[in-house]
C-alpha atoms as a PDB file:
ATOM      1  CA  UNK A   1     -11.581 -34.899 -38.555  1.00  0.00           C
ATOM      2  CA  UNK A   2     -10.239 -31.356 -38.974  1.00  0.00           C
ATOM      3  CA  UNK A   3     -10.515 -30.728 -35.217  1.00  0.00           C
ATOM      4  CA  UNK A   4      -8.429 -33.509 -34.782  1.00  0.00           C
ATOM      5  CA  UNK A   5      -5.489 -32.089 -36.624  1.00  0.00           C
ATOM      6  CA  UNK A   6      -5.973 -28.749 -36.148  1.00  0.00           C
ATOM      7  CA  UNK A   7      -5.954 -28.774 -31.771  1.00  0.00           C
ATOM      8  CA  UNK A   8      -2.420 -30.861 -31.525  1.00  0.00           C
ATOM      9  CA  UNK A   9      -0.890 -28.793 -34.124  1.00  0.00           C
ATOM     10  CA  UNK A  10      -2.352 -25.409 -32.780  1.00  0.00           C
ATOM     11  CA  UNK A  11      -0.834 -27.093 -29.097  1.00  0.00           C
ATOM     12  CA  UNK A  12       2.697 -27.876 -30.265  1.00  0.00           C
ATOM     13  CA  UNK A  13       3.300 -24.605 -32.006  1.00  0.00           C
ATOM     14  CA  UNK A  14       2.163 -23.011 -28.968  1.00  0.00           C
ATOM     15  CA  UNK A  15       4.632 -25.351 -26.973  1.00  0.00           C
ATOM     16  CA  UNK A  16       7.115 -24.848 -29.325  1.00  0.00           C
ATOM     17  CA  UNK A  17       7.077 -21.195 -29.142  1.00  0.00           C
ATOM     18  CA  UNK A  18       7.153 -21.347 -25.318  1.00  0.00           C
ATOM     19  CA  UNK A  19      10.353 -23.608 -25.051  1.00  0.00           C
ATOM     20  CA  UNK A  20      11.781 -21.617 -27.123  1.00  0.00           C
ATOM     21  CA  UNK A  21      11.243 -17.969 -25.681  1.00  0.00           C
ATOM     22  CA  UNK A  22      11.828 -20.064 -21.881  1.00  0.00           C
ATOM     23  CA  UNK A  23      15.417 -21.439 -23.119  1.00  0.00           C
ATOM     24  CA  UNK A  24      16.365 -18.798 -25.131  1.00  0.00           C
ATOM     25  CA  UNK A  25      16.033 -16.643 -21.363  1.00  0.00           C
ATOM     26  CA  UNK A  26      18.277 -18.614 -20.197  1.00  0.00           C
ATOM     27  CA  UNK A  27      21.726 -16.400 -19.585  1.00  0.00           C
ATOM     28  CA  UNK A  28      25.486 -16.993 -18.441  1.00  0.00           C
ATOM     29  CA  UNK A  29      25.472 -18.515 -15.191  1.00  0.00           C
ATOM     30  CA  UNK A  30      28.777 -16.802 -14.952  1.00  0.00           C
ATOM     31  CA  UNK A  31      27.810 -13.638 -15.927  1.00  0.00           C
ATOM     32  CA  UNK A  32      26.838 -10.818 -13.506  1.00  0.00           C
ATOM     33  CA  UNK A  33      23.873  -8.708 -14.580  1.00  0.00           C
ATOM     34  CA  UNK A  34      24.720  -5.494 -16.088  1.00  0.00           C
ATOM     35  CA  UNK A  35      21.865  -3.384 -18.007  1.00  0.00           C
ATOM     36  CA  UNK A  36      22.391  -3.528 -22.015  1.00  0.00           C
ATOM     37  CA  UNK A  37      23.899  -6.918 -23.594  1.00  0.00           C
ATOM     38  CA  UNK A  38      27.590  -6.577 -24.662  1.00  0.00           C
ATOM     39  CA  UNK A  39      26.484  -6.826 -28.634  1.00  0.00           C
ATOM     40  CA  UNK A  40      25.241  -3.135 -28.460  1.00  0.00           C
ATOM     41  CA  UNK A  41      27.360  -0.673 -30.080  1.00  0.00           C
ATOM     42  CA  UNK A  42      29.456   1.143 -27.633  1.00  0.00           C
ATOM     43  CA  UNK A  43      29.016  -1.336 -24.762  1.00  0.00           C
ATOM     44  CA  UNK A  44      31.357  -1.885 -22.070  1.00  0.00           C
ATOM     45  CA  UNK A  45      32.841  -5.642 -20.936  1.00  0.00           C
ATOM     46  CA  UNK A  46      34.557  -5.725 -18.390  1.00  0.00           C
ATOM     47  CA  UNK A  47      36.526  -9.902 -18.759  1.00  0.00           C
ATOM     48  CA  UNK A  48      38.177 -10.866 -15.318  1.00  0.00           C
ATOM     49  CA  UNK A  49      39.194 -14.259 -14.048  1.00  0.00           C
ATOM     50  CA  UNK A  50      38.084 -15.880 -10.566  1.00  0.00           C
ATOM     51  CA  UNK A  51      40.992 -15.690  -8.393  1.00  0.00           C
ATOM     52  CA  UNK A  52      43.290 -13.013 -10.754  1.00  0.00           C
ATOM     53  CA  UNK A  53      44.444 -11.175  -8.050  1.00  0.00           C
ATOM     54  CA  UNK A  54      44.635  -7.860 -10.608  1.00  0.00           C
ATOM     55  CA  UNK A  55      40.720  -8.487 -10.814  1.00  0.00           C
ATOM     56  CA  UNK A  56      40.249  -8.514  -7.395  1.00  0.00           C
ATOM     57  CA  UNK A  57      41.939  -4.518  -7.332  1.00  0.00           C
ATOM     58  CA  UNK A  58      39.327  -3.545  -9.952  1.00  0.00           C
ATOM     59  CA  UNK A  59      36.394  -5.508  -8.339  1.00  0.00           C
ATOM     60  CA  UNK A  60      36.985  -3.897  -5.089  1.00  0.00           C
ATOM     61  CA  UNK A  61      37.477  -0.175  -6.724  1.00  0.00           C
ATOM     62  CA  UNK A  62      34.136  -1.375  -7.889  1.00  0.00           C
ATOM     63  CA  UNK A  63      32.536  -1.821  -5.159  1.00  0.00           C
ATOM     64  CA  UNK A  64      33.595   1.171  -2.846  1.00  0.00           C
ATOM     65  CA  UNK A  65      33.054   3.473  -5.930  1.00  0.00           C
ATOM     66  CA  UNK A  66      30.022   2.274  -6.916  1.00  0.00           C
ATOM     67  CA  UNK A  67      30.794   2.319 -10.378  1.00  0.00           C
ATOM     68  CA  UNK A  68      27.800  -0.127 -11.166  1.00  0.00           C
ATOM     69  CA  UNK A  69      25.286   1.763 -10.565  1.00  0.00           C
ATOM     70  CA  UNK A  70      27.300   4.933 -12.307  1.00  0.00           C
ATOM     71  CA  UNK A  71      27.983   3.386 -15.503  1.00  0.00           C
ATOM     72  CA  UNK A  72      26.207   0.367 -17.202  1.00  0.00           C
ATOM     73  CA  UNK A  73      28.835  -2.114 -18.218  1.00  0.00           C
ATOM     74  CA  UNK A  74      28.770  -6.197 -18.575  1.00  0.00           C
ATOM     75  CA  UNK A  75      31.046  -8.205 -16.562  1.00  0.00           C
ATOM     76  CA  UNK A  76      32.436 -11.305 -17.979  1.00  0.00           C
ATOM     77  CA  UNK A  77      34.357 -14.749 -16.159  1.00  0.00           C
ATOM     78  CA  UNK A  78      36.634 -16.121 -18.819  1.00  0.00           C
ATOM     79  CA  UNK A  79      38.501 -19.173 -16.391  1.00  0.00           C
ATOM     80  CA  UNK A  80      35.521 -21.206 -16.288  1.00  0.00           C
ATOM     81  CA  UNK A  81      33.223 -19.987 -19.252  1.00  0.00           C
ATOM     82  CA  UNK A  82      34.761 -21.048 -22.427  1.00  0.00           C
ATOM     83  CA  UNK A  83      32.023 -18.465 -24.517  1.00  0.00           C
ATOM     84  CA  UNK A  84      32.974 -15.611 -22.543  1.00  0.00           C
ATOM     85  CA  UNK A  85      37.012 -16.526 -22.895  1.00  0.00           C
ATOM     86  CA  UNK A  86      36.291 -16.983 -26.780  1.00  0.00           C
ATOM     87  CA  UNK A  87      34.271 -13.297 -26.305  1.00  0.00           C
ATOM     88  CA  UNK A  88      37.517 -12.004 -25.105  1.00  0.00           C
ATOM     89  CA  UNK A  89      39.852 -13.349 -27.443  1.00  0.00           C
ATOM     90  CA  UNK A  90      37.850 -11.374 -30.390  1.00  0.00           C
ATOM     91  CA  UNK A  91      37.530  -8.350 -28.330  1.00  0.00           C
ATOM     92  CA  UNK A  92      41.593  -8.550 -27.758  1.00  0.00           C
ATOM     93  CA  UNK A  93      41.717  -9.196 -31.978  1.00  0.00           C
ATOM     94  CA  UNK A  94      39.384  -6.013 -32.772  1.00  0.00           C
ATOM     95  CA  UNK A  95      41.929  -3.938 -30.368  1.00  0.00           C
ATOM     96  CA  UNK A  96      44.993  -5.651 -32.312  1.00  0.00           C
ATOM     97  CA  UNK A  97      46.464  -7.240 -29.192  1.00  0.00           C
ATOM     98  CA  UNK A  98      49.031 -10.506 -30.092  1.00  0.00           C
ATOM     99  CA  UNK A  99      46.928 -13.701 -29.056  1.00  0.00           C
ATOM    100  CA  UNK A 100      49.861 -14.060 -26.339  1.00  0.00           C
ATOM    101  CA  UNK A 101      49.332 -10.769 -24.279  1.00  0.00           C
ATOM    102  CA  UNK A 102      45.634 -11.286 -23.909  1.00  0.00           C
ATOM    103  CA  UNK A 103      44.914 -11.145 -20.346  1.00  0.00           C
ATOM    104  CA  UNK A 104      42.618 -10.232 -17.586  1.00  0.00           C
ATOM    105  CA  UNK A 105      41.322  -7.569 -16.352  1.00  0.00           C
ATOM    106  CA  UNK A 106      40.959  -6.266 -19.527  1.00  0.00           C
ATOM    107  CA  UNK A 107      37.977  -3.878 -20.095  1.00  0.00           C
ATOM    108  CA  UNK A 108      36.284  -3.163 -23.799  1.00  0.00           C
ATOM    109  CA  UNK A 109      34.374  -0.012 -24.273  1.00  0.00           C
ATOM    110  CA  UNK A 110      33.109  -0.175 -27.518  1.00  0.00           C
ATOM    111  CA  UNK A 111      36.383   0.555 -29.695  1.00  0.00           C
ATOM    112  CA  UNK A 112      39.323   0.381 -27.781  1.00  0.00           C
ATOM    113  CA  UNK A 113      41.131  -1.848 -24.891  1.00  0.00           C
ATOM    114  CA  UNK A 114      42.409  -1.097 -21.375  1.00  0.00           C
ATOM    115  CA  UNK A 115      45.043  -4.003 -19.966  1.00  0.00           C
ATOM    116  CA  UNK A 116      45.227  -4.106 -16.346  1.00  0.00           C
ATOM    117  CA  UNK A 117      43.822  -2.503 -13.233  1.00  0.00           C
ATOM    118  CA  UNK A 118      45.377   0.470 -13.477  1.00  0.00           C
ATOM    119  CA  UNK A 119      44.261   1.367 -16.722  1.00  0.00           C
ATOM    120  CA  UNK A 120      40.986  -0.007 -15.753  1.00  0.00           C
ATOM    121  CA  UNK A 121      40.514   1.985 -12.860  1.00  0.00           C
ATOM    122  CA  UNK A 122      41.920   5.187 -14.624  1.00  0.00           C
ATOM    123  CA  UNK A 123      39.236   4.475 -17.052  1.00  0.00           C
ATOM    124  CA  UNK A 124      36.101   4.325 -14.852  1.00  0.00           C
ATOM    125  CA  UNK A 125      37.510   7.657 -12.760  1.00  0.00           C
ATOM    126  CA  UNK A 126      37.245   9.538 -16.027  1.00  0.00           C
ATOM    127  CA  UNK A 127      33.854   8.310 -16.972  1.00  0.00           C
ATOM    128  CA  UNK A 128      32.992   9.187 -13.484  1.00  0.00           C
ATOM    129  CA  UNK A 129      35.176  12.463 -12.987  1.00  0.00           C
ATOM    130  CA  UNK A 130      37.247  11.112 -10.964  1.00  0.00           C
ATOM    131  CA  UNK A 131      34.084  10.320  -8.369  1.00  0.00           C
END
């Protein structure tokens, strides 16, 4: 009679545990893959918007810098992903930004903000000297 308790409940913790390590792998659909996760200290977001033609200027600097593979950073969609835009809007309140002048591309590095693709871009040229 043991056995028979003992087997299903040794099976659903097992299946427990398993559903819960599968879901809990499950990231942002939204979110491009980017080394560390944005809750370690000193970890750099990067928030942009799909279509934010400011976004675009820093996703193509991107690109033909190859910053990604330079410096490990997390890149974050707020106009569709309601976490990420709520990720943001503490990030913006840690920096002391207004609740109105939070906006994309706005990058996070760990302490401080950077507005804008200029600042943005000035940002990864001096983490890359200027490469």
């Amino acid at each position: 009679m043991n056995k028979k308790i003992i087997i299903p409940t040794i099976l659903f913790v097992a299946i427990f545990f398993f559903s819960f390590f599968a879901l809990s792998g499950e990231g942002d659909k939204n979110q491009k893959p980017a080394g560390n996760t944005a809750e370690e200290q000193g970890q750099i977001t990067l928030f942009y918007g799909d279509g934010c033609p400011h976004c675009k200027i820093v996703e193509d600097y991107i690109k033909q810098n190859q910053i990604a593979i330079k410096i490990s950073f997390a890149q974050k969609e707020v106009y569709s992903n309601q976490a990420n835009s709520m990720e943001l809007e503490a990030k913006a309140k840690i920096c002391g930004l207004p609740a109105n002048s939070i906006g994309v591309p706005l990058l996070f590095d760990g302490e401080k903000c950077f507005i804008g693709d200029q600042d943005i871009i000035n940002f990864f040229k001096q983490k890359t000297n200027g490469q």
